[in-house]
PDB file of N, CA and C in Angstrom:
ATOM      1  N   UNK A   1     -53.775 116.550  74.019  1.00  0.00           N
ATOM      2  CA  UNK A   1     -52.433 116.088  73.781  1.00  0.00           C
ATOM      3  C   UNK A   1     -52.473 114.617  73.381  1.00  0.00           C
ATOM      4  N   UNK A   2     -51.562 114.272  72.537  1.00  0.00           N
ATOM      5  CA  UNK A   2     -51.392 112.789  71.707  1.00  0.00           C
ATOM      6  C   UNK A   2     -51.168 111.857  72.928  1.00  0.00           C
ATOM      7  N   UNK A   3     -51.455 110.642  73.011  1.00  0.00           N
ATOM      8  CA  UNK A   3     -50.728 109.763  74.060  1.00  0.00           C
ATOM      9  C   UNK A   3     -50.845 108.383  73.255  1.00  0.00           C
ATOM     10  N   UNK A   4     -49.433 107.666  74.064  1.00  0.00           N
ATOM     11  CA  UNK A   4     -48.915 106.533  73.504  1.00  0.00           C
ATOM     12  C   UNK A   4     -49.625 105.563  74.766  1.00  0.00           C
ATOM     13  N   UNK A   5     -50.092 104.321  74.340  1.00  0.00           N
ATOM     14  CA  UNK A   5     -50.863 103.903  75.625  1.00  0.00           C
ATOM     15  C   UNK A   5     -50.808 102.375  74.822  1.00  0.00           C
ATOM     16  N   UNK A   6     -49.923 101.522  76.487  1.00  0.00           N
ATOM     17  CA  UNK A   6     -49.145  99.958  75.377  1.00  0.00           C
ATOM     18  C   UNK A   6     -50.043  99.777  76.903  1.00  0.00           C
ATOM     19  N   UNK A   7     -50.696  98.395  76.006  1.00  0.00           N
ATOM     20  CA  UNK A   7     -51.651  97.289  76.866  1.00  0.00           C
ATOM     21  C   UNK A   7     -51.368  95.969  76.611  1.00  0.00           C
ATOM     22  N   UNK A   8     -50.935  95.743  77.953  1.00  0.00           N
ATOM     23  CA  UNK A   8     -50.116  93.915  77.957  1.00  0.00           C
ATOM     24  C   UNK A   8     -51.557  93.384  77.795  1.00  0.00           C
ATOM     25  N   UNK A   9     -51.399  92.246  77.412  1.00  0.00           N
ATOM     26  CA  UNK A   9     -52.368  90.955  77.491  1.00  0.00           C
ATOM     27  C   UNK A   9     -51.285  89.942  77.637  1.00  0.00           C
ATOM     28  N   UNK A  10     -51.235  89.168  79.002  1.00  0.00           N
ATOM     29  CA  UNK A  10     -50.274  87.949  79.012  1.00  0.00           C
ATOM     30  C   UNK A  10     -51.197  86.776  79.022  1.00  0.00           C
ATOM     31  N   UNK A  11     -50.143  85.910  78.695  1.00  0.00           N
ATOM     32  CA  UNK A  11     -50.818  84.522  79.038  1.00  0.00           C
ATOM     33  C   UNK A  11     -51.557  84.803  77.795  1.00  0.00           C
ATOM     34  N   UNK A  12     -51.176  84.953  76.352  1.00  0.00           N
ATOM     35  CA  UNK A  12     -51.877  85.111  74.992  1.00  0.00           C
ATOM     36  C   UNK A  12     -50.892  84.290  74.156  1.00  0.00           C
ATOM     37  N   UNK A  13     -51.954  83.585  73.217  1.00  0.00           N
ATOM     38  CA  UNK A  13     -51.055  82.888  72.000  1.00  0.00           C
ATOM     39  C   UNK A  13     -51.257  83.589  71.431  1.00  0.00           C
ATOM     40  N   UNK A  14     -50.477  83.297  69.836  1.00  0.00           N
ATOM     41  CA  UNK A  14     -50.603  84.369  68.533  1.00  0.00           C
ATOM     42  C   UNK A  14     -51.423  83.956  68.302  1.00  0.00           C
ATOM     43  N   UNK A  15     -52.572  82.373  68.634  1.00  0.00           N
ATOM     44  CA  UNK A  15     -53.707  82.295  68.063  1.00  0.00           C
ATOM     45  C   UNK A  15     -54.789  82.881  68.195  1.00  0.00           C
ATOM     46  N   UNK A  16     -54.516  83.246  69.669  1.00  0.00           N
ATOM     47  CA  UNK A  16     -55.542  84.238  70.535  1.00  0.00           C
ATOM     48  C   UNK A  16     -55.277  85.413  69.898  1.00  0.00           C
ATOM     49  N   UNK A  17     -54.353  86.113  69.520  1.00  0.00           N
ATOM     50  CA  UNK A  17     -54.208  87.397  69.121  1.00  0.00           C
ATOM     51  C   UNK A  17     -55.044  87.243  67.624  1.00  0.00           C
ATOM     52  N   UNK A  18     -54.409  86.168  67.050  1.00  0.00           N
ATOM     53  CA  UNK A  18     -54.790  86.492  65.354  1.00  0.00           C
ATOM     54  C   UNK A  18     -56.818  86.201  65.482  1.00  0.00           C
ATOM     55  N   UNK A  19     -57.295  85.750  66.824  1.00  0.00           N
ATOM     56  CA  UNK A  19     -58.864  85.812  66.711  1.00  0.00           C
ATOM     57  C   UNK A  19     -59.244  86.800  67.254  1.00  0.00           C
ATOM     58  N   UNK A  20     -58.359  87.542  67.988  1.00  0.00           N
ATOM     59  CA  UNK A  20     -58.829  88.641  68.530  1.00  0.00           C
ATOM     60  C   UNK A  20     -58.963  90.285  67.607  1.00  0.00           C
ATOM     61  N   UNK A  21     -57.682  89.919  66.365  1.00  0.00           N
ATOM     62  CA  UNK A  21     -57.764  90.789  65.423  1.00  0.00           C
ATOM     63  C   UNK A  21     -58.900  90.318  64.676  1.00  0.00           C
ATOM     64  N   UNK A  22     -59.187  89.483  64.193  1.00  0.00           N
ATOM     65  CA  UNK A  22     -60.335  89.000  63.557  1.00  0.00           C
ATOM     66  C   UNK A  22     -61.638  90.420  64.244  1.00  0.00           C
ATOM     67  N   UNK A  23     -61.664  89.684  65.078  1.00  0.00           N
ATOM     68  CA  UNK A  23     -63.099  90.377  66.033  1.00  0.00           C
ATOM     69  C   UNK A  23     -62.932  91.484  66.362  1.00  0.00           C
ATOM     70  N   UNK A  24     -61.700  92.547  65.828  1.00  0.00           N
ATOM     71  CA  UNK A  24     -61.399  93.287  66.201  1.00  0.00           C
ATOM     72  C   UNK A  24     -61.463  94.495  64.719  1.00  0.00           C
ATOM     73  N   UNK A  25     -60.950  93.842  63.856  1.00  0.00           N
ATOM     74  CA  UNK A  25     -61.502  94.298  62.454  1.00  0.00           C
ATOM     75  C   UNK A  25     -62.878  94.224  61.864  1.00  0.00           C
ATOM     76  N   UNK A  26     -63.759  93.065  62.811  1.00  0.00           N
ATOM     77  CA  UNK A  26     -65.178  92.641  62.165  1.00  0.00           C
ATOM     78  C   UNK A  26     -65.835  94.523  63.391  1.00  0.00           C
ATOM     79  N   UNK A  27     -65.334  94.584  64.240  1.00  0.00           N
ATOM     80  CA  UNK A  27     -65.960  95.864  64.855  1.00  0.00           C
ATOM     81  C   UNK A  27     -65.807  97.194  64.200  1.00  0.00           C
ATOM     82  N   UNK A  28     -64.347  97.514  63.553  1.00  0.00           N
ATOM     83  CA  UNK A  28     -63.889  98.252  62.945  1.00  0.00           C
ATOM     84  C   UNK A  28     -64.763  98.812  61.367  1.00  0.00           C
ATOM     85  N   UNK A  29     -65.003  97.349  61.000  1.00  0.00           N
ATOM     86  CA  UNK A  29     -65.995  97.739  59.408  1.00  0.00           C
ATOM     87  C   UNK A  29     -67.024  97.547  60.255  1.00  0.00           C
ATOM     88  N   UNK A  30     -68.049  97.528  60.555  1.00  0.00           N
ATOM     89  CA  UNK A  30     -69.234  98.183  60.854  1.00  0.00           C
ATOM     90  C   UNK A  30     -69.415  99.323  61.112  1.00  0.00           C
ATOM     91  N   UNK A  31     -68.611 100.392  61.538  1.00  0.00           N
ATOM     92  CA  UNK A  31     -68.337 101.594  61.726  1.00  0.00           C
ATOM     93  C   UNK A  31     -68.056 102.494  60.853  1.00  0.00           C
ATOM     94  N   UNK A  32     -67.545 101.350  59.461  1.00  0.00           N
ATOM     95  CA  UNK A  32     -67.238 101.877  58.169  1.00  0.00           C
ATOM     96  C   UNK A  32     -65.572 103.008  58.343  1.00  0.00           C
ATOM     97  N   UNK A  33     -64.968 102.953  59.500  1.00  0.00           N
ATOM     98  CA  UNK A  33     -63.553 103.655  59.525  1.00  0.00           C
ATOM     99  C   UNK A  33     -63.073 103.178  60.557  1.00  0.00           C
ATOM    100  N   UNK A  34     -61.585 103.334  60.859  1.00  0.00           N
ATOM    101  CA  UNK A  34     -60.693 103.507  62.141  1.00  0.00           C
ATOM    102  C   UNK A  34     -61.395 104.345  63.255  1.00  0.00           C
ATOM    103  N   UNK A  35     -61.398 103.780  64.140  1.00  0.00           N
ATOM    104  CA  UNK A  35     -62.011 104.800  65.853  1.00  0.00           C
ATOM    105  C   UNK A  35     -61.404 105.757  65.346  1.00  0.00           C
ATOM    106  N   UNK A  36     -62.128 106.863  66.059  1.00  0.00           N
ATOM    107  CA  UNK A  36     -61.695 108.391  65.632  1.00  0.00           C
ATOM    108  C   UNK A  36     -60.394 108.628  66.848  1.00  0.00           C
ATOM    109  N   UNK A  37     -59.435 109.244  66.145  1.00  0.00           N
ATOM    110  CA  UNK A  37     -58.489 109.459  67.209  1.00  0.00           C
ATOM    111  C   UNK A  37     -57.501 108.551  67.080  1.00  0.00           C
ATOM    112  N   UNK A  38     -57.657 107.539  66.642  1.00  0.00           N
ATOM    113  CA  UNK A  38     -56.291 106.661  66.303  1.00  0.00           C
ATOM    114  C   UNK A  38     -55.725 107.111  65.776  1.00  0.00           C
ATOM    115  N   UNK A  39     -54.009 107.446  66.049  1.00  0.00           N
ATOM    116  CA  UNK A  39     -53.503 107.867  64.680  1.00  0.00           C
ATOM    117  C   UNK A  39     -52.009 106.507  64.706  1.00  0.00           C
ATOM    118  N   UNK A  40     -51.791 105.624  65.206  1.00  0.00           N
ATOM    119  CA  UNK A  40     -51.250 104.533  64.766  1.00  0.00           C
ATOM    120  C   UNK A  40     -51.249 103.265  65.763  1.00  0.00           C
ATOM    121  N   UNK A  41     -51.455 102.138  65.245  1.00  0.00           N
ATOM    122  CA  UNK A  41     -51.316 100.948  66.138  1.00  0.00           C
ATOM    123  C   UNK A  41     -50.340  99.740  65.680  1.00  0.00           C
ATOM    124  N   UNK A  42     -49.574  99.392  66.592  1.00  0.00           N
ATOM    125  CA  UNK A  42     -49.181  97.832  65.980  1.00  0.00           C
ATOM    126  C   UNK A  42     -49.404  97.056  67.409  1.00  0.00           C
ATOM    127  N   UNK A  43     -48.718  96.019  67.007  1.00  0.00           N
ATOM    128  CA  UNK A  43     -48.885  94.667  67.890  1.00  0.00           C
ATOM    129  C   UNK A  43     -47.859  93.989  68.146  1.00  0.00           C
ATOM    130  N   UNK A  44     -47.123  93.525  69.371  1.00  0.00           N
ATOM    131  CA  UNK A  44     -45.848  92.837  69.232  1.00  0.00           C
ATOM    132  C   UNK A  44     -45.719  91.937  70.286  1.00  0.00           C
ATOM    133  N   UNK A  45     -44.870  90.675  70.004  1.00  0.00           N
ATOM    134  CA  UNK A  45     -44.575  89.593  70.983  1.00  0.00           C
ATOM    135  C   UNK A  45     -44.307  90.049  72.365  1.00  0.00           C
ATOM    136  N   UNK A  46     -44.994  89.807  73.483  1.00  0.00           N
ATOM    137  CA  UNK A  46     -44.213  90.105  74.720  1.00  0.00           C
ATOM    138  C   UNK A  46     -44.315  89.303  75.900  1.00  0.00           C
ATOM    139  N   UNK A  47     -43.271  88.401  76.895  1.00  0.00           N
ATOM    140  CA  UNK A  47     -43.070  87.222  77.441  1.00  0.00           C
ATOM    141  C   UNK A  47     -44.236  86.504  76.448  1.00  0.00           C
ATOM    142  N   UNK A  48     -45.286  85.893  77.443  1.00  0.00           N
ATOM    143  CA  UNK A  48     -45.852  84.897  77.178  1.00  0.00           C
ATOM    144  C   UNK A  48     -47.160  84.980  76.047  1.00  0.00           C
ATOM    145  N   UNK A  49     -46.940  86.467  75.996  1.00  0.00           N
ATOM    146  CA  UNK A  49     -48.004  87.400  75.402  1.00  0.00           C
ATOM    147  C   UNK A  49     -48.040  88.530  74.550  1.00  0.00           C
ATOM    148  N   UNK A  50     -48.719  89.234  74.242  1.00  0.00           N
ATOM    149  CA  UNK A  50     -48.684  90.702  73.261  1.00  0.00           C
ATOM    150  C   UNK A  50     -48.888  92.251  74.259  1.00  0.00           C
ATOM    151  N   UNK A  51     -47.989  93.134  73.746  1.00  0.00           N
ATOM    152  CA  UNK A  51     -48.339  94.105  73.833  1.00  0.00           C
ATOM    153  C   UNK A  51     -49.114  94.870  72.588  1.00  0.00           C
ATOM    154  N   UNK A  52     -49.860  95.813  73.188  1.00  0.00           N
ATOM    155  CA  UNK A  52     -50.691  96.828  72.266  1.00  0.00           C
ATOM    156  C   UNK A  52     -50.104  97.723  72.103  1.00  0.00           C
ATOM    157  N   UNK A  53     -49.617  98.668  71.319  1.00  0.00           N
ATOM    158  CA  UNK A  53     -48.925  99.790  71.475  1.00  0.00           C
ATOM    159  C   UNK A  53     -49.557 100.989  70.177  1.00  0.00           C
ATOM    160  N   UNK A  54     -50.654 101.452  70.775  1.00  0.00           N
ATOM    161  CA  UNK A  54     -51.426 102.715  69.798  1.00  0.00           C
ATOM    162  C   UNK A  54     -50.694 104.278  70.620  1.00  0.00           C
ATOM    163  N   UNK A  55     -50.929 104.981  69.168  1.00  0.00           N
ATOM    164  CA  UNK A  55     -50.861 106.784  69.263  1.00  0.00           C
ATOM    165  C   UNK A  55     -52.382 107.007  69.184  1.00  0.00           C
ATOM    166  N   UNK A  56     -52.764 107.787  69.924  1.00  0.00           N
ATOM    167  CA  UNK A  56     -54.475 108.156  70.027  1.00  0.00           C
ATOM    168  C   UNK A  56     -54.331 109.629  70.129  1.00  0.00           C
ATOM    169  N   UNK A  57     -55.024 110.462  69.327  1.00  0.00           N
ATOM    170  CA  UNK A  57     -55.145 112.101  69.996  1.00  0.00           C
ATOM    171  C   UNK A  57     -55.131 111.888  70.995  1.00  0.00           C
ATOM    172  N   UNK A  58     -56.120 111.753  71.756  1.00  0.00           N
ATOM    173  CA  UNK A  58     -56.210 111.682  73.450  1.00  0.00           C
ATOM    174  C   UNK A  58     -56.742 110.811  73.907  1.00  0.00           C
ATOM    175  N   UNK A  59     -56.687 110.977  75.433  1.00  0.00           N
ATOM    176  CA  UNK A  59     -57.405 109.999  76.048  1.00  0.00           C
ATOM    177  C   UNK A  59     -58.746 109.783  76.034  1.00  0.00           C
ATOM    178  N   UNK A  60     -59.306 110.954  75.728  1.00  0.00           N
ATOM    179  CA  UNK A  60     -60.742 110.612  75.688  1.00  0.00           C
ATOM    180  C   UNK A  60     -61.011 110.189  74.223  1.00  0.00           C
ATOM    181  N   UNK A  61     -60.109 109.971  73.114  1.00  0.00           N
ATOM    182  CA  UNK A  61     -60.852 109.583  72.130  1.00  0.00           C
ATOM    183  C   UNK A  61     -60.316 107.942  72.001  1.00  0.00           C
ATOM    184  N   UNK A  62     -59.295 107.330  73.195  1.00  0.00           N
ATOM    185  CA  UNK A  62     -58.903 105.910  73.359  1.00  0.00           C
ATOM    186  C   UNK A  62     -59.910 105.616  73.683  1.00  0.00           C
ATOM    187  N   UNK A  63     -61.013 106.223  74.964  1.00  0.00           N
ATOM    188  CA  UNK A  63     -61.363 105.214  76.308  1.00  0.00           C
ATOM    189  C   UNK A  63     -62.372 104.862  75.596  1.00  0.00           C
ATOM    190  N   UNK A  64     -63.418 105.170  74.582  1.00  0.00           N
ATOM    191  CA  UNK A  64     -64.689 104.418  74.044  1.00  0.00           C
ATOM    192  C   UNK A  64     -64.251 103.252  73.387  1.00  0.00           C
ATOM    193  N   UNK A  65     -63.027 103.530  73.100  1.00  0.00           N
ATOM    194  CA  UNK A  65     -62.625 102.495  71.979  1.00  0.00           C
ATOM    195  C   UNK A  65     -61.956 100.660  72.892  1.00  0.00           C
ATOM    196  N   UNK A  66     -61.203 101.519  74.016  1.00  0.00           N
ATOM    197  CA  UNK A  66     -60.575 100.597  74.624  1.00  0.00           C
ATOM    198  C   UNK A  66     -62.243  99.700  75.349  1.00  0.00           C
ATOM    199  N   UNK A  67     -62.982 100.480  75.909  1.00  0.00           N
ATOM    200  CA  UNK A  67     -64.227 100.483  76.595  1.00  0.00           C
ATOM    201  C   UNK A  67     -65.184  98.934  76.547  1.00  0.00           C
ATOM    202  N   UNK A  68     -65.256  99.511  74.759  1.00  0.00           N
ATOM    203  CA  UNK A  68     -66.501  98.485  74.319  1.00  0.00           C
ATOM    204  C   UNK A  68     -66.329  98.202  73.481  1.00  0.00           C
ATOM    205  N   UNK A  69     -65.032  98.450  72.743  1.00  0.00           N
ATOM    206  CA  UNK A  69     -64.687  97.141  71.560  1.00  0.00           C
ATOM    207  C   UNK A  69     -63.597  95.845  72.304  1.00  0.00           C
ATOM    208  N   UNK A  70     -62.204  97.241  72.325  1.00  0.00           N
ATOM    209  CA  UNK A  70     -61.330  96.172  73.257  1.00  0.00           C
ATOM    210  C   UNK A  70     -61.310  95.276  74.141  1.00  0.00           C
ATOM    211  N   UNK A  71     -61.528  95.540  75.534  1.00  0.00           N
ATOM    212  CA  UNK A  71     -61.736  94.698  76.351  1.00  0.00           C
ATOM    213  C   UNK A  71     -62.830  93.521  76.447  1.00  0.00           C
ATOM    214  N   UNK A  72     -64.117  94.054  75.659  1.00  0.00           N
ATOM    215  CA  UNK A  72     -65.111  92.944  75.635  1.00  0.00           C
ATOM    216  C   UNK A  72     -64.569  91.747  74.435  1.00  0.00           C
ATOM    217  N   UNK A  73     -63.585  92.160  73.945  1.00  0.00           N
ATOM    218  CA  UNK A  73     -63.279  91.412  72.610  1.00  0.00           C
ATOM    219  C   UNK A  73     -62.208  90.622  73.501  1.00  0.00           C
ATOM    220  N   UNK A  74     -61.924  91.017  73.858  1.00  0.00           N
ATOM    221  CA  UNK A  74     -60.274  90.433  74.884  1.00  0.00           C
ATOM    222  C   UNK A  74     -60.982  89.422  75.723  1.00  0.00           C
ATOM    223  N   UNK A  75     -62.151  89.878  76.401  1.00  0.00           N
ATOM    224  CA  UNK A  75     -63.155  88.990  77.212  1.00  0.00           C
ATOM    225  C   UNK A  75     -63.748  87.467  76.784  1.00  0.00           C
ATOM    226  N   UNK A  76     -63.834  87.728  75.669  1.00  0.00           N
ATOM    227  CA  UNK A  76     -64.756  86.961  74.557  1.00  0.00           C
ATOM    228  C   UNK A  76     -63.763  85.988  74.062  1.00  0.00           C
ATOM    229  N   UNK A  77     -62.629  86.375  74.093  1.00  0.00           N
ATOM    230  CA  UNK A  77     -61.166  85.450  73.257  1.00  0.00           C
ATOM    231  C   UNK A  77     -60.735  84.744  74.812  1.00  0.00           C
ATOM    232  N   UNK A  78     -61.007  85.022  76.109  1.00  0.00           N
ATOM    233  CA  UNK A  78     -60.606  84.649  77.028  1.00  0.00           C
ATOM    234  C   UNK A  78     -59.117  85.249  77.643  1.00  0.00           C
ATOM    235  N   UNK A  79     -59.194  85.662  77.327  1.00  0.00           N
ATOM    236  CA  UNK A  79     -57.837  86.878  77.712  1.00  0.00           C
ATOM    237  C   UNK A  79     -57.847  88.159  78.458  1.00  0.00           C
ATOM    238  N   UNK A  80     -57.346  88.399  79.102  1.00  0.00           N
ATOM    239  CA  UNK A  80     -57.191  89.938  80.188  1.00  0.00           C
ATOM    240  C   UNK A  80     -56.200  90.839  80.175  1.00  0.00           C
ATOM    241  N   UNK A  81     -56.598  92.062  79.829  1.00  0.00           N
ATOM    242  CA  UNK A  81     -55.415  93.024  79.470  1.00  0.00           C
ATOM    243  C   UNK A  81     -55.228  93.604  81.162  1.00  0.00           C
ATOM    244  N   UNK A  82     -53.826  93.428  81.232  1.00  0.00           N
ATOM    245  CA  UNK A  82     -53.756  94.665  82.296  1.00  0.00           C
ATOM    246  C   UNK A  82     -53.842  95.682  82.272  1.00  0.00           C
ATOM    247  N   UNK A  83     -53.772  96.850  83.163  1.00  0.00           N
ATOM    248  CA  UNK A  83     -54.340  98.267  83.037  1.00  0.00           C
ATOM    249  C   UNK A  83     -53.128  98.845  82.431  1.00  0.00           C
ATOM    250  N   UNK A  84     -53.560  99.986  81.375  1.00  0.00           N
ATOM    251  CA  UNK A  84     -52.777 100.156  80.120  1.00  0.00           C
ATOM    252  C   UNK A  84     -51.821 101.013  80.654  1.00  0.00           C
ATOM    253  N   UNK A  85     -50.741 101.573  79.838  1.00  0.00           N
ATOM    254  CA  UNK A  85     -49.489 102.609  80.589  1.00  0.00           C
ATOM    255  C   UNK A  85     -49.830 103.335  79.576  1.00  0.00           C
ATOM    256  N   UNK A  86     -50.341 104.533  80.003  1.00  0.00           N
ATOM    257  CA  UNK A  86     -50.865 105.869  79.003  1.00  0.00           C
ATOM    258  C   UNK A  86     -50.233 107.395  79.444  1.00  0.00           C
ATOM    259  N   UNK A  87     -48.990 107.288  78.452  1.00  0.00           N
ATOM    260  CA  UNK A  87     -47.825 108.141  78.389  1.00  0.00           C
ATOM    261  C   UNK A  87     -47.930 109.678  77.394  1.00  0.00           C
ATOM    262  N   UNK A  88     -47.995 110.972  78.112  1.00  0.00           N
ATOM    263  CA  UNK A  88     -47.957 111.538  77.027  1.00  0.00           C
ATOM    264  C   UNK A  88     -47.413 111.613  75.262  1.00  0.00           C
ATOM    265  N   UNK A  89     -47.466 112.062  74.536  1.00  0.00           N
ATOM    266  CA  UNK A  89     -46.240 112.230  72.975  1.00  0.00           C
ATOM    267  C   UNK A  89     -46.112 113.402  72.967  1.00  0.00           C
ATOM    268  N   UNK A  90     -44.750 113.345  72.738  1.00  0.00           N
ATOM    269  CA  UNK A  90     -44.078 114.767  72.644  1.00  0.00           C
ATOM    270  C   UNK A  90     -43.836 115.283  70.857  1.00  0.00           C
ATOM    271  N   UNK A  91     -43.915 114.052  70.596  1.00  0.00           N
ATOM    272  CA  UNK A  91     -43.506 114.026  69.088  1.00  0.00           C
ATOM    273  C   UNK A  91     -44.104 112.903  68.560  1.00  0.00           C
ATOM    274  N   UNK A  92     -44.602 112.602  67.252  1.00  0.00           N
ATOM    275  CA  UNK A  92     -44.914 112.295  65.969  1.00  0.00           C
ATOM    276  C   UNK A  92     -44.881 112.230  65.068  1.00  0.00           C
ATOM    277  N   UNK A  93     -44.114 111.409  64.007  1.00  0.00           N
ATOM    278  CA  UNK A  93     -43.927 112.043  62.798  1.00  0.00           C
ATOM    279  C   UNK A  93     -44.361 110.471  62.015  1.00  0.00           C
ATOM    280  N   UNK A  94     -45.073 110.899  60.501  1.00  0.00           N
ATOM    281  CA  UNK A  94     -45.472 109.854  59.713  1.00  0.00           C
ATOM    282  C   UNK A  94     -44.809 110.369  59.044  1.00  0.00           C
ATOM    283  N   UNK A  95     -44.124 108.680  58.205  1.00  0.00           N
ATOM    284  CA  UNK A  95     -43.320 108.490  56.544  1.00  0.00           C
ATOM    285  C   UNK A  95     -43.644 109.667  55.791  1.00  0.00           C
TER     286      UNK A  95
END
């Protein structure tokens, strides 16, 4: 089953975010595609910080991704995500 799964990072600037996408796209092309299982992500202002907010087939095709790209990248920028809210989808629909 699809799940929607939003991961705060507080206490983040947009500068921290825009190096963290950096290092976050430099993981992405070495792989030569999107993690398998993504099927949408954005990024948005929240209090002091960003939320994450991806659609993933499932959970097991998030957790490698969240595992050992995400969090060590989040690590590396000096930033800490709290533990994510991973909500079933009932629905989906692309443009």
């Amino acid at each position: 089953m699809a799940v929607a799964v939003e991961t705060l990072v507080p206490r983040a600037s947009k500068s921290e975010f825009d190096q963290i996408e950096v290092a976050i796209s430099r993981a992405i092309e070495q792989t030569g595609r999107p993690p398998a299982g993504l099927m949408s992500h954005f990024v948005r202002p929240s209090g002091d910080g960003f939320l994450l907010c991806e659609i993933w087939r499932s959970t097991e095709d998030m957790q490698p991704f969240y595992d050992e790209v995400l969090l060590p990248t989040l690590a590396a920028a000096g930033c800490e995500a709290q533990e994510p809210i991973i909500s079933p989808v009932w629905s989906f629909a692309r443009p």
